[in-house]
Protein backbone atom coordinates (compact mmCIF):
# COMPACT_ATOMS: atom_id res chain seq x y z
CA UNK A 1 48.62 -20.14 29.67
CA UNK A 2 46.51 -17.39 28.03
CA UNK A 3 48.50 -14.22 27.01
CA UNK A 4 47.60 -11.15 24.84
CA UNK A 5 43.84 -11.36 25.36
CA UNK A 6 41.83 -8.20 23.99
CA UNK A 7 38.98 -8.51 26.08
CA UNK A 8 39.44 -10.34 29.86
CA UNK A 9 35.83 -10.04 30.56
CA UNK A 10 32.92 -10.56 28.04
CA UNK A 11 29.59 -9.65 29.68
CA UNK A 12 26.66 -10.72 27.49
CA UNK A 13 23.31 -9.52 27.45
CA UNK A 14 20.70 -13.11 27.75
CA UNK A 15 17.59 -12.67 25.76
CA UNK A 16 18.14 -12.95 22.25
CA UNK A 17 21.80 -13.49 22.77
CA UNK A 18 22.66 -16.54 24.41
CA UNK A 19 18.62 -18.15 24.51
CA UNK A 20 16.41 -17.55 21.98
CA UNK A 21 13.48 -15.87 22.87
CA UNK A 22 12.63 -13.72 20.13
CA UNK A 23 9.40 -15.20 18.67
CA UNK A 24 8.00 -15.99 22.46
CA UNK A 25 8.89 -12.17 23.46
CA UNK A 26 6.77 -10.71 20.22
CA UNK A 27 3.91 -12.85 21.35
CA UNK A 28 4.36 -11.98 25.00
CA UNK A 29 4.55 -8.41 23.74
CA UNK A 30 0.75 -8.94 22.33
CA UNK A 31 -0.49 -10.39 25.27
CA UNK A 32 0.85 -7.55 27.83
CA UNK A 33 -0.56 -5.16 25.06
CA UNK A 34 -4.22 -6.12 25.73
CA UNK A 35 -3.45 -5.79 29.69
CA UNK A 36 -2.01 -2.58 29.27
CA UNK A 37 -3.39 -1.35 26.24
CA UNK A 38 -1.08 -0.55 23.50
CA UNK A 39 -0.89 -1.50 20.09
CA UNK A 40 0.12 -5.13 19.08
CA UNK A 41 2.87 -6.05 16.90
CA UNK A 42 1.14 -7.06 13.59
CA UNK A 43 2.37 -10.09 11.94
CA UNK A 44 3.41 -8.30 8.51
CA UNK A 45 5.67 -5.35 10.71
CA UNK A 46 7.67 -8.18 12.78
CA UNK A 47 10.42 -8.16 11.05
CA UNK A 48 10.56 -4.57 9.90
CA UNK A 49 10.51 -3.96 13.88
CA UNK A 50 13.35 -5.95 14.26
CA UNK A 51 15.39 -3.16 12.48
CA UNK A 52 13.87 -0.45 15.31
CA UNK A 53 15.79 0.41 18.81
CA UNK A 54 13.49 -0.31 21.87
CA UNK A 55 12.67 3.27 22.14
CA UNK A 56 11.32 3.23 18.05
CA UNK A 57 9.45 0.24 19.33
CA UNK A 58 8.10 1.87 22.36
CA UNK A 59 6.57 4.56 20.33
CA UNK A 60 5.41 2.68 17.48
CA UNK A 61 3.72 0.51 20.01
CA UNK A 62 2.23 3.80 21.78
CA UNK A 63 3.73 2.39 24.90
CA UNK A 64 3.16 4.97 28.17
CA UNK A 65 6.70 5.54 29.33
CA UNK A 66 5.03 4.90 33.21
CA UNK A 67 4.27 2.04 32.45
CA UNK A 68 6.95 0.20 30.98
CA UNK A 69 8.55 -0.71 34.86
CA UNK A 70 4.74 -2.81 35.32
CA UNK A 71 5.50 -3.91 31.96
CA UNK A 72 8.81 -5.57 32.31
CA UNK A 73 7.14 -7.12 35.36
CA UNK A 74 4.76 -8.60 33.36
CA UNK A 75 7.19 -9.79 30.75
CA UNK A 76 9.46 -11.79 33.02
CA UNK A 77 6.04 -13.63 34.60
CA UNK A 78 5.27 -14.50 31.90
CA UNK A 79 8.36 -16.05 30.64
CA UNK A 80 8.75 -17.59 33.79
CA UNK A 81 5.66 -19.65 32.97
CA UNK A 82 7.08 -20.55 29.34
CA UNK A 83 10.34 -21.69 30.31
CA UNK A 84 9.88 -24.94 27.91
CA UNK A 85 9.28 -23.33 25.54
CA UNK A 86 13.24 -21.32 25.29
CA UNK A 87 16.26 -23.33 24.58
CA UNK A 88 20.06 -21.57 24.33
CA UNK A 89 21.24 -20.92 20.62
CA UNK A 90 23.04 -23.73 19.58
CA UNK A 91 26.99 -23.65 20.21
CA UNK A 92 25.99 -21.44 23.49
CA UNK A 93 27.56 -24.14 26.45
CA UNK A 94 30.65 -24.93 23.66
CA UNK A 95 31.43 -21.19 23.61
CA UNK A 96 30.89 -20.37 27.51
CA UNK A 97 33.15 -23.37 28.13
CA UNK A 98 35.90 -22.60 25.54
CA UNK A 99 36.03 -18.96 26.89
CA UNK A 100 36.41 -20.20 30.71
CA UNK A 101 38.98 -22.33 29.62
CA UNK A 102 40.82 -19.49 28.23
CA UNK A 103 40.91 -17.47 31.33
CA UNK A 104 38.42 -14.85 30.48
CA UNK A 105 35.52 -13.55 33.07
CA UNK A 106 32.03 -14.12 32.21
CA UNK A 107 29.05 -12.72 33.60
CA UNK A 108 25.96 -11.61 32.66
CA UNK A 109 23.88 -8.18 32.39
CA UNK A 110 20.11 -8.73 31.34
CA UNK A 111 16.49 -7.58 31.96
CA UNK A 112 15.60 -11.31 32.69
CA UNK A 113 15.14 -12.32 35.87
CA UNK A 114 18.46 -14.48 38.05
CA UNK A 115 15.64 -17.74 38.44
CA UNK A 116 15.10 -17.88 34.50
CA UNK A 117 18.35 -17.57 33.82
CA UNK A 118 19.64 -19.89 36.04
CA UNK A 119 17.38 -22.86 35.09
CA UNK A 120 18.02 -22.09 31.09
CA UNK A 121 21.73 -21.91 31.60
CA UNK A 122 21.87 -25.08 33.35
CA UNK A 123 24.39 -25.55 36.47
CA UNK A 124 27.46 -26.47 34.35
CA UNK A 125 27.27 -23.08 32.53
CA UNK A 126 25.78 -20.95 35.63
CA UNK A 127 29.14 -22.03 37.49
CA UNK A 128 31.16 -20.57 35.02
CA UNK A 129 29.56 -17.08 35.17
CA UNK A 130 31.80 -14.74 37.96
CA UNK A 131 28.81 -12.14 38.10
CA UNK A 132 24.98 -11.48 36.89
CA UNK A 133 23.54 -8.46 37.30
CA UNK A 134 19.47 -9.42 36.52
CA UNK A 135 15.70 -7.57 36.35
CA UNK A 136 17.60 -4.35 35.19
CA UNK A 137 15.82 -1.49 33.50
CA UNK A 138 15.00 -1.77 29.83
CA UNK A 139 16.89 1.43 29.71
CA UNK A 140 19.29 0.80 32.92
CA UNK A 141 22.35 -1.72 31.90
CA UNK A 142 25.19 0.98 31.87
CA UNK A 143 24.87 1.36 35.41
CA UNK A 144 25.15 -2.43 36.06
CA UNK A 145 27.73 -2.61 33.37
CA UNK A 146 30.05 -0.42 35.48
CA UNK A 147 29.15 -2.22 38.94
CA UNK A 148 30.44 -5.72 36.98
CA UNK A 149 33.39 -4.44 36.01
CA UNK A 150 34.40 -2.69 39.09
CA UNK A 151 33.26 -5.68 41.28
CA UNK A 152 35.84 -7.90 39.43
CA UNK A 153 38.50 -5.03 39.22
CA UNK A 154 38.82 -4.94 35.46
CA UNK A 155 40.00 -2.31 33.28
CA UNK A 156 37.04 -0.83 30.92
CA UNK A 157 38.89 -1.07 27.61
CA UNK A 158 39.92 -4.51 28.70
CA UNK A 159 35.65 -5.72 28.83
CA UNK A 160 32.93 -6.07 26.48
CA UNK A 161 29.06 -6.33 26.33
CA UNK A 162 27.87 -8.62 24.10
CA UNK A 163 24.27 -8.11 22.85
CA UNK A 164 21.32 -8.28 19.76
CA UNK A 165 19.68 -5.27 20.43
CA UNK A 166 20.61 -1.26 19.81
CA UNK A 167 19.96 -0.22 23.73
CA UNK A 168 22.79 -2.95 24.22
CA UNK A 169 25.37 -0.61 22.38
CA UNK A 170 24.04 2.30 23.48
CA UNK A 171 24.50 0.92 27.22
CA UNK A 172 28.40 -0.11 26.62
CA UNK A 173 29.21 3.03 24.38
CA UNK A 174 27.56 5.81 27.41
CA UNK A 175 30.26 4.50 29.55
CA UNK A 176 33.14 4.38 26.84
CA UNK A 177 33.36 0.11 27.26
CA UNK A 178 33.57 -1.94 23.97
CA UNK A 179 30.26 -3.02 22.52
CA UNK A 180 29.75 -6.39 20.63
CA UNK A 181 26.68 -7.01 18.48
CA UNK A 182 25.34 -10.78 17.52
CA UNK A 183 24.05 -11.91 14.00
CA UNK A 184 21.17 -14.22 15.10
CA UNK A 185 19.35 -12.11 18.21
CA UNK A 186 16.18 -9.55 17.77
CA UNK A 187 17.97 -7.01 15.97
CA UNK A 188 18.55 -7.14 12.18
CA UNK A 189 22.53 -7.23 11.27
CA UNK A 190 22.21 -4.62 8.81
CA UNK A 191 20.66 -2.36 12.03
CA UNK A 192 23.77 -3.63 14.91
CA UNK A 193 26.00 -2.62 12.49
CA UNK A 194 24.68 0.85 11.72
CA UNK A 195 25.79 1.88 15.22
CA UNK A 196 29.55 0.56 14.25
CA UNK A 197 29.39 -1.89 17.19
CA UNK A 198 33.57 -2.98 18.43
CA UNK A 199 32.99 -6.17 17.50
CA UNK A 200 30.22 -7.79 14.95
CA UNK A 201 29.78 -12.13 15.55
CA UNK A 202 28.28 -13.37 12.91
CA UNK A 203 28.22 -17.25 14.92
CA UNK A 204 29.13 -18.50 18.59
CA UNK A 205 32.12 -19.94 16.00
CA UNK A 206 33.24 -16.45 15.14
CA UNK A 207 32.55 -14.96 18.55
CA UNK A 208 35.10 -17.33 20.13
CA UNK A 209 37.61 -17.04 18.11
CA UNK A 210 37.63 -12.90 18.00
CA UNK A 211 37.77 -13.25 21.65
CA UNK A 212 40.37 -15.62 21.56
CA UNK A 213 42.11 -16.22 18.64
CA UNK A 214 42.72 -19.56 17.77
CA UNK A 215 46.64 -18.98 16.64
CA UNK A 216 48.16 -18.08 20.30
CA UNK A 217 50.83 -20.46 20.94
CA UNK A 218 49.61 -22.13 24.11
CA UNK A 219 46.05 -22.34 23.07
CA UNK A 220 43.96 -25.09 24.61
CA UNK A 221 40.57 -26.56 23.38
């Protein structure tokens, strides 16, 4: 039986978290800049991007703030149609199991739409998510944040978002819930931990075992 957990419900953010779709989401990003004309990400700033918050990005870019909802739209099309082409971090259906097992609530908060998520979780890992809250804002996951953990009647300091991105923590920490940042998403580490996320993962390993230590007398694998 699982006793003393920190966190009884880890809510992770999808793209760049738990599927890798960093490289396909810079290219996508080039693409839905000639259709709505702002600048491209040039292949000699990727990775100095990768240290900038979505909003940095957004204005580097020269991205309209009106347009960013047709945007997103286009985004999520258009990874609908590359689907192949993503695969889940390695370690991702381990760590999802392991977690269940342990008795703590998983579900889901991302900008990706429920269909693409569901067919790159699989069904064996989409069963053992209690709640997904999808197509959010770029800028809107607090308020789906709070609806998750109201809907399964947990206590805030007892959750925590886990995410690769800066808008991530800023989501969790505007409504006071613990933030966790991931080592191998879009953001750079040295970035995720300049906003002193709760909890830093440096591998699905690590992440596991900070969420539930491997010690406690009773653990099972």
């Amino acid at each position: 039986m699982t006793v003393n957990l920190k966190y009884k419900l880890v809510i992770f953010d999808f793209d760049g978290t738990l599927a890798d779709t960093v490289h396909l989401f810079m290219d996508i990003t080039n693409k839905a800049a000639d259709k709505f004309n702002f600048n491209q990400i040039q292949d000699h700033e990727r990775d100095r991007l990768r240290g900038f918050s979505a909003r940095q990005i957004c204005q580097h870019l020269n991205v309209a703030w009106w347009k960013i909802p047709s945007i997103s739209v286009y985004m999520r099309s258009s990874i609908t149609k590359h689907l192949n082409m993503i695969n889940l971090f390695s370690g991702v259906s381990d760590m999802l199991e392991y977690l269940s097992n342990h008795d703590v609530k998983l579900a889901i908060v991302s900008s990706n739409s429920m269909r693409n998520i569901a067919y790159l979780l699989g069904p064996k890992n989409t069963a053992l998510i209690y709640a997904f809250e999808c197509d959010t804002k770029i800028f809107g996951k607090s308020k789906r944040l709070k609806k998750i953990i109201s809907q399964l009647e947990i206590k805030r300091h007892e959750a925590i978002y886990v995410g690769d991105e800066i808008r991530d923590m800023d989501a969790s920490k505007k409504i006071q819930m613990a933030s966790g940042a991931v080592a191998w998403g879009y953001t750079t580490s040295e970035a995720l931990k300049n906003q002193f996320p709760d909890e830093f993962f440096e591998s699905m390993e690590d992440l596991r075992n900070k969420i539930v230590p491997a010690n406690r007398m009773g653990d099972r694998a």
